[in-house]
PDB file of N, CA and C in Angstrom:
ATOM      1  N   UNK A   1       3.138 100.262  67.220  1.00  0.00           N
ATOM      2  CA  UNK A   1       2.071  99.401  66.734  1.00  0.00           C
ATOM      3  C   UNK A   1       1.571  99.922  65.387  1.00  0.00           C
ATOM      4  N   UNK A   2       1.398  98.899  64.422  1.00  0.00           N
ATOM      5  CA  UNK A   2       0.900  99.127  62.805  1.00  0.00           C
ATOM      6  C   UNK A   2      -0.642  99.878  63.500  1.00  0.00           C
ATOM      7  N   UNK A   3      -0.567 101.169  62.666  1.00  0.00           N
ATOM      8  CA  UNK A   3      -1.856 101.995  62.243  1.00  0.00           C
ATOM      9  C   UNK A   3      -3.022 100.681  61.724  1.00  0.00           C
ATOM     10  N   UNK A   4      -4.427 100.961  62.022  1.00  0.00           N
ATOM     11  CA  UNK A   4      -5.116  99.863  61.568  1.00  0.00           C
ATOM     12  C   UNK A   4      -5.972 101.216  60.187  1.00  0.00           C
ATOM     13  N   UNK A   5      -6.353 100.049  59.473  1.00  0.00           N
ATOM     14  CA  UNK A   5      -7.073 100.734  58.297  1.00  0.00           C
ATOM     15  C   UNK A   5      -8.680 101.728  59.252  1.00  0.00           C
ATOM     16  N   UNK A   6      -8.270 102.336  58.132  1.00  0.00           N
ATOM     17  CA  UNK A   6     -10.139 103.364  59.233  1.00  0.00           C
ATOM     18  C   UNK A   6     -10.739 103.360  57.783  1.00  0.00           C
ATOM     19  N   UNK A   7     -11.948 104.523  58.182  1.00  0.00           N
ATOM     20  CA  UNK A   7     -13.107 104.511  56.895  1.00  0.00           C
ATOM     21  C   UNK A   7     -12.676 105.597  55.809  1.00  0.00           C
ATOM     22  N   UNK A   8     -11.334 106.183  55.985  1.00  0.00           N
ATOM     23  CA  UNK A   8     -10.734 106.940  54.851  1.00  0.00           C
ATOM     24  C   UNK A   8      -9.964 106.512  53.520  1.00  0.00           C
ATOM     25  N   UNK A   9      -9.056 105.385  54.020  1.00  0.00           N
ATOM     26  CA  UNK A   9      -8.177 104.722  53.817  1.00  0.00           C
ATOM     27  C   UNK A   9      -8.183 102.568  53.470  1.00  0.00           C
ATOM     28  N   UNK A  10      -7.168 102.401  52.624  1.00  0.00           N
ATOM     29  CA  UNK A  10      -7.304 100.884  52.352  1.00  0.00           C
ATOM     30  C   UNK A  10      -6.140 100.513  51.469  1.00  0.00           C
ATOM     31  N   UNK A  11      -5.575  99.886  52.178  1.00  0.00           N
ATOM     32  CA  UNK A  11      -4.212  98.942  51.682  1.00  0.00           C
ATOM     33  C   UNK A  11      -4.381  98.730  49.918  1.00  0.00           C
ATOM     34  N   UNK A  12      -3.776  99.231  49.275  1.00  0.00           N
ATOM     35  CA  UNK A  12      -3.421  98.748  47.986  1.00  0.00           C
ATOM     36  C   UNK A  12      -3.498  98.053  47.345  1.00  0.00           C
ATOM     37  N   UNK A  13      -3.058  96.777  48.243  1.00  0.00           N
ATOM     38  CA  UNK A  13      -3.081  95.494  47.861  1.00  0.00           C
ATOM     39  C   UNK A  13      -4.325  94.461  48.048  1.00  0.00           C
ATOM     40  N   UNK A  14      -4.951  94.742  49.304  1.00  0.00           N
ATOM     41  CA  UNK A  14      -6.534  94.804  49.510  1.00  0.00           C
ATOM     42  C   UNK A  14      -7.142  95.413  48.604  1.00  0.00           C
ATOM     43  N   UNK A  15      -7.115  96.540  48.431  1.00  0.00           N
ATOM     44  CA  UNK A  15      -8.364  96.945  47.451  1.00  0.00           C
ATOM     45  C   UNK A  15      -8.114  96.036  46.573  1.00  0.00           C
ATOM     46  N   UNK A  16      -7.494  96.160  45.516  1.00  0.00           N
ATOM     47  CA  UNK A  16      -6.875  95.916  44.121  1.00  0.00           C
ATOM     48  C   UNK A  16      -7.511  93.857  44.134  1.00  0.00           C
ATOM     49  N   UNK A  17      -7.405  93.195  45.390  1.00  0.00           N
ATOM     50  CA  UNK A  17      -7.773  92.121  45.570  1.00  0.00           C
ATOM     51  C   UNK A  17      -9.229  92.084  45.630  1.00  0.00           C
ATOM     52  N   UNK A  18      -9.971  92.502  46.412  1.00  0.00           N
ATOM     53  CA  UNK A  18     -11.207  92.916  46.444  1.00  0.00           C
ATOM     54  C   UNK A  18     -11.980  93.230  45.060  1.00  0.00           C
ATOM     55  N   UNK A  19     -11.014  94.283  44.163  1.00  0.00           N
ATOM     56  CA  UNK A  19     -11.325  94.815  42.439  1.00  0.00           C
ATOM     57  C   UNK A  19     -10.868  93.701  41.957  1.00  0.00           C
ATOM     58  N   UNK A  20     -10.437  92.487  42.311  1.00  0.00           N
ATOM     59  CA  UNK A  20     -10.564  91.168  41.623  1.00  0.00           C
ATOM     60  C   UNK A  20      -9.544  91.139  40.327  1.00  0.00           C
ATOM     61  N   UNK A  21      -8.845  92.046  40.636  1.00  0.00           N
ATOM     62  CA  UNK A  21      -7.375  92.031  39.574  1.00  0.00           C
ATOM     63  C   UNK A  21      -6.630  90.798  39.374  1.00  0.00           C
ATOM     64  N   UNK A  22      -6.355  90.225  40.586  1.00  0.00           N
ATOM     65  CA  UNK A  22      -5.675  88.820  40.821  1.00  0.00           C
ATOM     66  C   UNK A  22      -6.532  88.202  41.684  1.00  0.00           C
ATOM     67  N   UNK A  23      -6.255  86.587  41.925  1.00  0.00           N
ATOM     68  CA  UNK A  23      -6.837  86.017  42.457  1.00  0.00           C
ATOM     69  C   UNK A  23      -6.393  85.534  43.902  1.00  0.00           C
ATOM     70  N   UNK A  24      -5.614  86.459  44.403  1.00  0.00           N
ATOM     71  CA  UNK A  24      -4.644  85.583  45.262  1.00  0.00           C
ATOM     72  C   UNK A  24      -4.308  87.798  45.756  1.00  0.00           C
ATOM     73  N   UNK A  25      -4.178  87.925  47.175  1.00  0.00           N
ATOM     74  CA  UNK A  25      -3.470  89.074  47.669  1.00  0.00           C
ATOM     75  C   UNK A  25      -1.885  89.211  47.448  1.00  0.00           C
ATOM     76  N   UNK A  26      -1.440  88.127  47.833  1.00  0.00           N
ATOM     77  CA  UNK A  26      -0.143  88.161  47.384  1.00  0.00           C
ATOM     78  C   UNK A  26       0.668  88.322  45.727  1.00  0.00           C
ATOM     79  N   UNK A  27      -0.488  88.170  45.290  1.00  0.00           N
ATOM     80  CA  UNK A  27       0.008  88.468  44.009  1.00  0.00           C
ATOM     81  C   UNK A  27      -0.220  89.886  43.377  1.00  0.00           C
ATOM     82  N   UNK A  28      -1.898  90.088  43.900  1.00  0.00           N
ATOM     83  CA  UNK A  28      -1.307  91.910  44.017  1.00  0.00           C
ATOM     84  C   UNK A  28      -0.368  92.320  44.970  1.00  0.00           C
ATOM     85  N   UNK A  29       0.373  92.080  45.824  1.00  0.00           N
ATOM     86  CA  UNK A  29       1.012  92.584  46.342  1.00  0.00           C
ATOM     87  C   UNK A  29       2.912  92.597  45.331  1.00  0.00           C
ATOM     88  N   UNK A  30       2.723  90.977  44.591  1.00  0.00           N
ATOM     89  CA  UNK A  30       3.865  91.063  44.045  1.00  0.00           C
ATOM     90  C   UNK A  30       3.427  92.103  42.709  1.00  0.00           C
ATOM     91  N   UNK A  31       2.793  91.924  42.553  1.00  0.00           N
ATOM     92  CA  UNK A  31       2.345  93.524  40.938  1.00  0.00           C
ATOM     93  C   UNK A  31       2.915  94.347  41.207  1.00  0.00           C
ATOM     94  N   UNK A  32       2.150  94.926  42.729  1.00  0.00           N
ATOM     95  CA  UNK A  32       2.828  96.551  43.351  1.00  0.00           C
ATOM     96  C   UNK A  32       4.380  96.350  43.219  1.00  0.00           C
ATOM     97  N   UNK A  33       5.036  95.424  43.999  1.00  0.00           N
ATOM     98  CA  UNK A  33       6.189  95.453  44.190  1.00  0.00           C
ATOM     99  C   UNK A  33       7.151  95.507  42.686  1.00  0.00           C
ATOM    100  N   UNK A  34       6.385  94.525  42.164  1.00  0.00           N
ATOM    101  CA  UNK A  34       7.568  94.717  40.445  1.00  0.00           C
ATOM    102  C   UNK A  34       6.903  96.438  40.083  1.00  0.00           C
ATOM    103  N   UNK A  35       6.419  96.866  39.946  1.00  0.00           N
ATOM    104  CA  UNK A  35       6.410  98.307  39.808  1.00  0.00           C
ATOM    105  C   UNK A  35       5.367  98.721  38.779  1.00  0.00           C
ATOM    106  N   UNK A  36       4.206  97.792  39.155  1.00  0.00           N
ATOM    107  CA  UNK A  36       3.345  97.514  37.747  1.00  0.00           C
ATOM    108  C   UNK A  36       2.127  98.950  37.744  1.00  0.00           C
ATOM    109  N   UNK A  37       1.999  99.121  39.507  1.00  0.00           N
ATOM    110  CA  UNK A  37       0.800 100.268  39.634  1.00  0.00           C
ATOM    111  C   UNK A  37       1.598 101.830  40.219  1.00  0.00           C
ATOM    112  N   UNK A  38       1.150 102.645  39.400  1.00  0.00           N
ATOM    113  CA  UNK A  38       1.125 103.708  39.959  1.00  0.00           C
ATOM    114  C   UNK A  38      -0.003 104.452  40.389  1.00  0.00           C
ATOM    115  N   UNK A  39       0.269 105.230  41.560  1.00  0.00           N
ATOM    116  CA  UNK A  39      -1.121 105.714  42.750  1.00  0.00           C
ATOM    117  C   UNK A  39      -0.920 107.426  42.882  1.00  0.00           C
ATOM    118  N   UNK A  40      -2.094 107.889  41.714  1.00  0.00           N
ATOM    119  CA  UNK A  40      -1.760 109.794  40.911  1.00  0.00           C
ATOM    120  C   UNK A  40      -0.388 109.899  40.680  1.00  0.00           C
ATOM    121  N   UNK A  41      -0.400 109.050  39.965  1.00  0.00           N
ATOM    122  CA  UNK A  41       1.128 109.931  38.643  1.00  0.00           C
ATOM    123  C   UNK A  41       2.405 109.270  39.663  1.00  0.00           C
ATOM    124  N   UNK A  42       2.286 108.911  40.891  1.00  0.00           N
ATOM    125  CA  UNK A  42       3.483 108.016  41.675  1.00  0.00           C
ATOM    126  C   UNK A  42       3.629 106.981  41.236  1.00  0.00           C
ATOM    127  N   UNK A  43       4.668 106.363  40.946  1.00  0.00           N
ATOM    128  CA  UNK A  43       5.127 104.625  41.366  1.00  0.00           C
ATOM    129  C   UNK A  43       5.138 104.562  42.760  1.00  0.00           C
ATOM    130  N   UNK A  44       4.781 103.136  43.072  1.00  0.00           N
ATOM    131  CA  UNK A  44       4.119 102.907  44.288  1.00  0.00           C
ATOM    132  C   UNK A  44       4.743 101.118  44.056  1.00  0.00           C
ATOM    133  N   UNK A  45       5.617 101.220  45.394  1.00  0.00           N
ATOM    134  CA  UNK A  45       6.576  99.629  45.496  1.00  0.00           C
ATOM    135  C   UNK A  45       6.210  99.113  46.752  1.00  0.00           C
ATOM    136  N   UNK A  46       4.972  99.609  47.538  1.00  0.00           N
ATOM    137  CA  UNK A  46       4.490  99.250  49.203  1.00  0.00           C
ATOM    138  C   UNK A  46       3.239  98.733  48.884  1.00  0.00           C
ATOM    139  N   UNK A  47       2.725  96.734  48.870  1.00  0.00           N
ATOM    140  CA  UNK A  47       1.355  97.397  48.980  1.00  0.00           C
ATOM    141  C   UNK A  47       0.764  97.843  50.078  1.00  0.00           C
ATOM    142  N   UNK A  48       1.251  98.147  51.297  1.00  0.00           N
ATOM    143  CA  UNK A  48       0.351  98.647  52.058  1.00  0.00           C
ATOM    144  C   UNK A  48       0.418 100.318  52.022  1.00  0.00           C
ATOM    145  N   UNK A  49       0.845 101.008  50.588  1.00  0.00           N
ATOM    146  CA  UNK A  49       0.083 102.174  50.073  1.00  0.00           C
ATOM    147  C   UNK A  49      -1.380 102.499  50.560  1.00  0.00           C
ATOM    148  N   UNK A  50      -1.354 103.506  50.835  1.00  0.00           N
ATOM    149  CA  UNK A  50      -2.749 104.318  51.521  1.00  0.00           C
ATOM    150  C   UNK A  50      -3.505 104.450  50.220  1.00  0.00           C
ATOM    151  N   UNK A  51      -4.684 104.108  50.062  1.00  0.00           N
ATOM    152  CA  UNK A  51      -5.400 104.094  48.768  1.00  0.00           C
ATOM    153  C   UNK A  51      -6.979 104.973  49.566  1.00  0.00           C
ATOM    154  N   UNK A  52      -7.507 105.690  48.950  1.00  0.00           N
ATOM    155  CA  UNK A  52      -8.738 106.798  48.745  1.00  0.00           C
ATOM    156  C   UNK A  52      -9.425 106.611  47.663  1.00  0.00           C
ATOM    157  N   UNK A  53     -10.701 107.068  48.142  1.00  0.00           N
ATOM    158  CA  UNK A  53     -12.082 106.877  46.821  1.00  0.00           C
ATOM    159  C   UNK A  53     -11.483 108.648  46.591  1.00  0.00           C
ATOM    160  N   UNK A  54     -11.602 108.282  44.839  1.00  0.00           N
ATOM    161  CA  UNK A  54     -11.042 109.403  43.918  1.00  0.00           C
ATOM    162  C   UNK A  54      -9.620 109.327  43.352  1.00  0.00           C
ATOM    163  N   UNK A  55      -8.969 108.320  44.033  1.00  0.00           N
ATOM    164  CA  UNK A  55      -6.995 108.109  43.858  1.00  0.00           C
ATOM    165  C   UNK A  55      -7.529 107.422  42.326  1.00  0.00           C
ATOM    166  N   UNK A  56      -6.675 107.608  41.132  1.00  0.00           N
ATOM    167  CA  UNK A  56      -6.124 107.143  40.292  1.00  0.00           C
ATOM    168  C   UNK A  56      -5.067 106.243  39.964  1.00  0.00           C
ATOM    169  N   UNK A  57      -5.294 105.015  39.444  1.00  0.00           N
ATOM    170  CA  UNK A  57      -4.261 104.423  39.633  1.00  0.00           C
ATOM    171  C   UNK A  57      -4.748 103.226  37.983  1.00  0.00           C
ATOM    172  N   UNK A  58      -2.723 103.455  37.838  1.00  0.00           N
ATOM    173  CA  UNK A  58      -2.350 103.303  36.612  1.00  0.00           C
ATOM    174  C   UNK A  58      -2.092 101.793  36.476  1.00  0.00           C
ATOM    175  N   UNK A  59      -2.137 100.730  35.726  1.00  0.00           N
ATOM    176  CA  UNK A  59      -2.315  99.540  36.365  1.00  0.00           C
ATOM    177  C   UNK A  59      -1.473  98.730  34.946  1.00  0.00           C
ATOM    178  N   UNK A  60       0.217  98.485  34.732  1.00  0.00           N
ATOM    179  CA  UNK A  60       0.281  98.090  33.593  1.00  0.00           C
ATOM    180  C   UNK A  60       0.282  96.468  33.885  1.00  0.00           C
ATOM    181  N   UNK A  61      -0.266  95.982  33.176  1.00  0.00           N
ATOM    182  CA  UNK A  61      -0.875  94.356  33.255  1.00  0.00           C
ATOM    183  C   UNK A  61      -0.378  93.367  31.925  1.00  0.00           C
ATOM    184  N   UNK A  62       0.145  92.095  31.938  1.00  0.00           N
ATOM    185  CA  UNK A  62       0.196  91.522  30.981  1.00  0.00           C
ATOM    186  C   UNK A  62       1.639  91.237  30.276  1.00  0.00           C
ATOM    187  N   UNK A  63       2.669  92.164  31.318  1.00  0.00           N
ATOM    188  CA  UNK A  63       4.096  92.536  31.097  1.00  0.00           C
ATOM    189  C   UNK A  63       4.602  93.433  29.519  1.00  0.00           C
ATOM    190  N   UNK A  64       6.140  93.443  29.260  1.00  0.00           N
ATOM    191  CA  UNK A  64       6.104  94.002  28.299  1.00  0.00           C
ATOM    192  C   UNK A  64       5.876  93.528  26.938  1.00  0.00           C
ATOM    193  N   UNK A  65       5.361  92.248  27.119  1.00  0.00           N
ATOM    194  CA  UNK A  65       5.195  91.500  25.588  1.00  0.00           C
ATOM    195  C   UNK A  65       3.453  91.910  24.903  1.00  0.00           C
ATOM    196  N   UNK A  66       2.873  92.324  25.911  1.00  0.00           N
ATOM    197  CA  UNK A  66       1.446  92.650  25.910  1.00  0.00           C
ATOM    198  C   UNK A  66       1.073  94.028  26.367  1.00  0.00           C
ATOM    199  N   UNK A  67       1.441  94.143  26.974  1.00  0.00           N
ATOM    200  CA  UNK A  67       1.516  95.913  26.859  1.00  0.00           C
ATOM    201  C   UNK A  67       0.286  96.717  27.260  1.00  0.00           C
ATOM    202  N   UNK A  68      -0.862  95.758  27.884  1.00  0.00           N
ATOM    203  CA  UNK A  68      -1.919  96.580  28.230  1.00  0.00           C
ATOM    204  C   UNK A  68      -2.042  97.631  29.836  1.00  0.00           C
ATOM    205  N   UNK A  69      -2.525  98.830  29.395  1.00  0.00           N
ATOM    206  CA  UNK A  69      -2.186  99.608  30.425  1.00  0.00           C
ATOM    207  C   UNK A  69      -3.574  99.894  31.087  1.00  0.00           C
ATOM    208  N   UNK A  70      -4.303  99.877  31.852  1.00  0.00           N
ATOM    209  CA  UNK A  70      -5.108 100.683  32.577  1.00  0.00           C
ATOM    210  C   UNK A  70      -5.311 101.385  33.520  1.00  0.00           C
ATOM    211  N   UNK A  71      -6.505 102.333  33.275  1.00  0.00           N
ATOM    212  CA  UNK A  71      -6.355 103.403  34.233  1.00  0.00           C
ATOM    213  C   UNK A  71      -8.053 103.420  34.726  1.00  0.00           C
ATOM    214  N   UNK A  72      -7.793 103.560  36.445  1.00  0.00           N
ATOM    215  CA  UNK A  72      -9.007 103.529  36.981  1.00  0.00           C
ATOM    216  C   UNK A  72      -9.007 104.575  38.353  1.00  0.00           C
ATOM    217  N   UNK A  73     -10.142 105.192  38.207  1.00  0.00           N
ATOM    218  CA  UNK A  73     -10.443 105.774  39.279  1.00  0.00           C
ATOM    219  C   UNK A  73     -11.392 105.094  40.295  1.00  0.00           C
ATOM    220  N   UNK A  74     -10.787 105.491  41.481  1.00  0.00           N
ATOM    221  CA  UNK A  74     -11.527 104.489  42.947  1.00  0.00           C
ATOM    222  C   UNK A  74     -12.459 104.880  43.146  1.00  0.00           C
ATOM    223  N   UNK A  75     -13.697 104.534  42.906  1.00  0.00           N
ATOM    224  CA  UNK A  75     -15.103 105.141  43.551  1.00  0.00           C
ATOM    225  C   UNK A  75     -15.560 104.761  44.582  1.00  0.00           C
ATOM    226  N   UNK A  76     -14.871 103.529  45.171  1.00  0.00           N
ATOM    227  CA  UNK A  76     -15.462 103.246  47.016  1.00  0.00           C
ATOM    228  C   UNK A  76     -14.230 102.261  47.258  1.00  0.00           C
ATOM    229  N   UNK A  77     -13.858 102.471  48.372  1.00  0.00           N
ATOM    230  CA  UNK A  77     -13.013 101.692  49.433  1.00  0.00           C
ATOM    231  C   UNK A  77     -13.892 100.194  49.469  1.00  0.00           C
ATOM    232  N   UNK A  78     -13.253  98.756  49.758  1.00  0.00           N
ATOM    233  CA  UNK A  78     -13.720  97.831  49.416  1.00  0.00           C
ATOM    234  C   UNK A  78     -14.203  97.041  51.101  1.00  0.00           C
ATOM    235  N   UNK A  79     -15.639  96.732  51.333  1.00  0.00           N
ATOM    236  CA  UNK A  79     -15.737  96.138  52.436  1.00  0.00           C
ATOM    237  C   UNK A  79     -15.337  94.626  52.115  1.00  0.00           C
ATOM    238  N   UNK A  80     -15.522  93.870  51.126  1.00  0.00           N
ATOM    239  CA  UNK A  80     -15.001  92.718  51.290  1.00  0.00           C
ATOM    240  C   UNK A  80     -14.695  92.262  49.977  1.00  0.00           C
ATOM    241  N   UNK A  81     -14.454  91.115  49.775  1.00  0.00           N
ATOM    242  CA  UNK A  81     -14.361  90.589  48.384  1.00  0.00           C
ATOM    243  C   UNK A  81     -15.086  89.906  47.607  1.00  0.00           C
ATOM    244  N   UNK A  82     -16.099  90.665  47.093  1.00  0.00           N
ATOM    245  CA  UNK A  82     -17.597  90.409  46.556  1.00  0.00           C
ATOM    246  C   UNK A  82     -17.469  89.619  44.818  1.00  0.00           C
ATOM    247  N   UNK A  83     -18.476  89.139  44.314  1.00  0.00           N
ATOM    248  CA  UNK A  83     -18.712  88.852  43.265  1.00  0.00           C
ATOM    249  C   UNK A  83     -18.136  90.329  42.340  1.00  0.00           C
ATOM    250  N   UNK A  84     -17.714  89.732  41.086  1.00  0.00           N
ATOM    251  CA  UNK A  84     -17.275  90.384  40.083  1.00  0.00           C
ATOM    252  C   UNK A  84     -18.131  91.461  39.925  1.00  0.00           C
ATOM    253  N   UNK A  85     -19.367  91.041  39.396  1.00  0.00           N
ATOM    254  CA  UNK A  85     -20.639  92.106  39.525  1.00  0.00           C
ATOM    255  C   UNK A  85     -20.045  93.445  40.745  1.00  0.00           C
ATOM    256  N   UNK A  86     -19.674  93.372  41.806  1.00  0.00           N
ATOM    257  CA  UNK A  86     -19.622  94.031  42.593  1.00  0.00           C
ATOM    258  C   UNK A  86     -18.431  94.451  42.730  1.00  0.00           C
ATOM    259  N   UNK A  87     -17.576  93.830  41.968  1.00  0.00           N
ATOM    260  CA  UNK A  87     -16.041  94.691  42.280  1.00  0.00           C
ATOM    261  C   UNK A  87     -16.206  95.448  41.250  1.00  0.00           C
ATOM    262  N   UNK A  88     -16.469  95.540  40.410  1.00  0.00           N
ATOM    263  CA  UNK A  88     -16.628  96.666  39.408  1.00  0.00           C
ATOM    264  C   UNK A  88     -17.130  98.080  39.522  1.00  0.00           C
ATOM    265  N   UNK A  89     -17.663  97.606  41.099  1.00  0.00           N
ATOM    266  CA  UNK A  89     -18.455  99.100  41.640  1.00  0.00           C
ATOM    267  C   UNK A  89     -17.457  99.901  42.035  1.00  0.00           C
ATOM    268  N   UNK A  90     -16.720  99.346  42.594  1.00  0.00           N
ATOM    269  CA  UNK A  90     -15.630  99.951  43.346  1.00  0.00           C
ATOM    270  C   UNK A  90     -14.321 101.110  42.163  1.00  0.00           C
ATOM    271  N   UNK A  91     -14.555 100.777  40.854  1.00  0.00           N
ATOM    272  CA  UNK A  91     -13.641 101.627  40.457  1.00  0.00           C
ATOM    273  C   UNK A  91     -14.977 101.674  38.758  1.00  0.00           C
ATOM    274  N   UNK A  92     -13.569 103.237  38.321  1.00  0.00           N
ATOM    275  CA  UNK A  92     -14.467 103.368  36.881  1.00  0.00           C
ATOM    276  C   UNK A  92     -12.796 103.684  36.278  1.00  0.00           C
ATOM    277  N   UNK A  93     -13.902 102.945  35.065  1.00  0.00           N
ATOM    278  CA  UNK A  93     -12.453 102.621  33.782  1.00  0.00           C
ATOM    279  C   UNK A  93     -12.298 104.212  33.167  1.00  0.00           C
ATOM    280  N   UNK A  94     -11.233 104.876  33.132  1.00  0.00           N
ATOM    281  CA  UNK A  94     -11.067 105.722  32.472  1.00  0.00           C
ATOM    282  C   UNK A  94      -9.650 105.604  30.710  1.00  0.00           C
ATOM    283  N   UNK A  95     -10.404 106.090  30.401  1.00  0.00           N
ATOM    284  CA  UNK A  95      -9.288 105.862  28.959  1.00  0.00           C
ATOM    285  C   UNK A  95      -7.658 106.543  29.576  1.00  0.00           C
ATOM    286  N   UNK A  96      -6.938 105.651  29.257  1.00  0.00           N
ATOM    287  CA  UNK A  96      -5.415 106.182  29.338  1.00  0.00           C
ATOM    288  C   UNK A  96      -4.988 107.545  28.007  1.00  0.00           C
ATOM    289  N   UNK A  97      -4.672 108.324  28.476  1.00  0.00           N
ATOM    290  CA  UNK A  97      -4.050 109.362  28.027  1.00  0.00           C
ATOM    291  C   UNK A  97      -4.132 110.863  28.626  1.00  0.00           C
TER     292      UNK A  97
END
């Protein structure tokens, strides 16, 4: 039987939906899969990747014609999928390099 999420832990593809990246789960889930996020310095092709408040994760967006990369650290695991205002709580923008 699939492990259920607890209060340590949160699907990848959930969070990242919740942080309002895409509008649709399945489409973060297709991001993860084309190979768009990495989770501390890993590529990461599962979204049901184990994600933690403090994990880093590298987020390249926009493909290679646009080229924007970001990088965010998780500051809280996501209870639901809140207004923008509120997904923003959930991670902090750190400069790439």
């Amino acid at each position: 039987m699939a492990e259920a999420e607890d209060r340590d832990w949160q699907r990848l593809d959930k969070w990242l939906w919740c942080a309002r990246l895409s509008k649709t789960r399945s489409a973060c889930a297709a991001l993860i899969e084309a190979g768009a996020v990495r989770l501390n310095r890993q590529p990461v092709d599962k979204p049901a990747a184990r994600l933690r408040a403090g994990d880093v994760l590298t987020l390249a967006l926009g493909g290679p014609e646009r080229g924007v990369v970001k990088v965010w650290r998780v500051q809280a695991l996501a209870a639901r999928r809140g207004p923008p205002a509120e997904a923003r709580t959930l991670y902090e923008e750190i400069a790439p390099g």
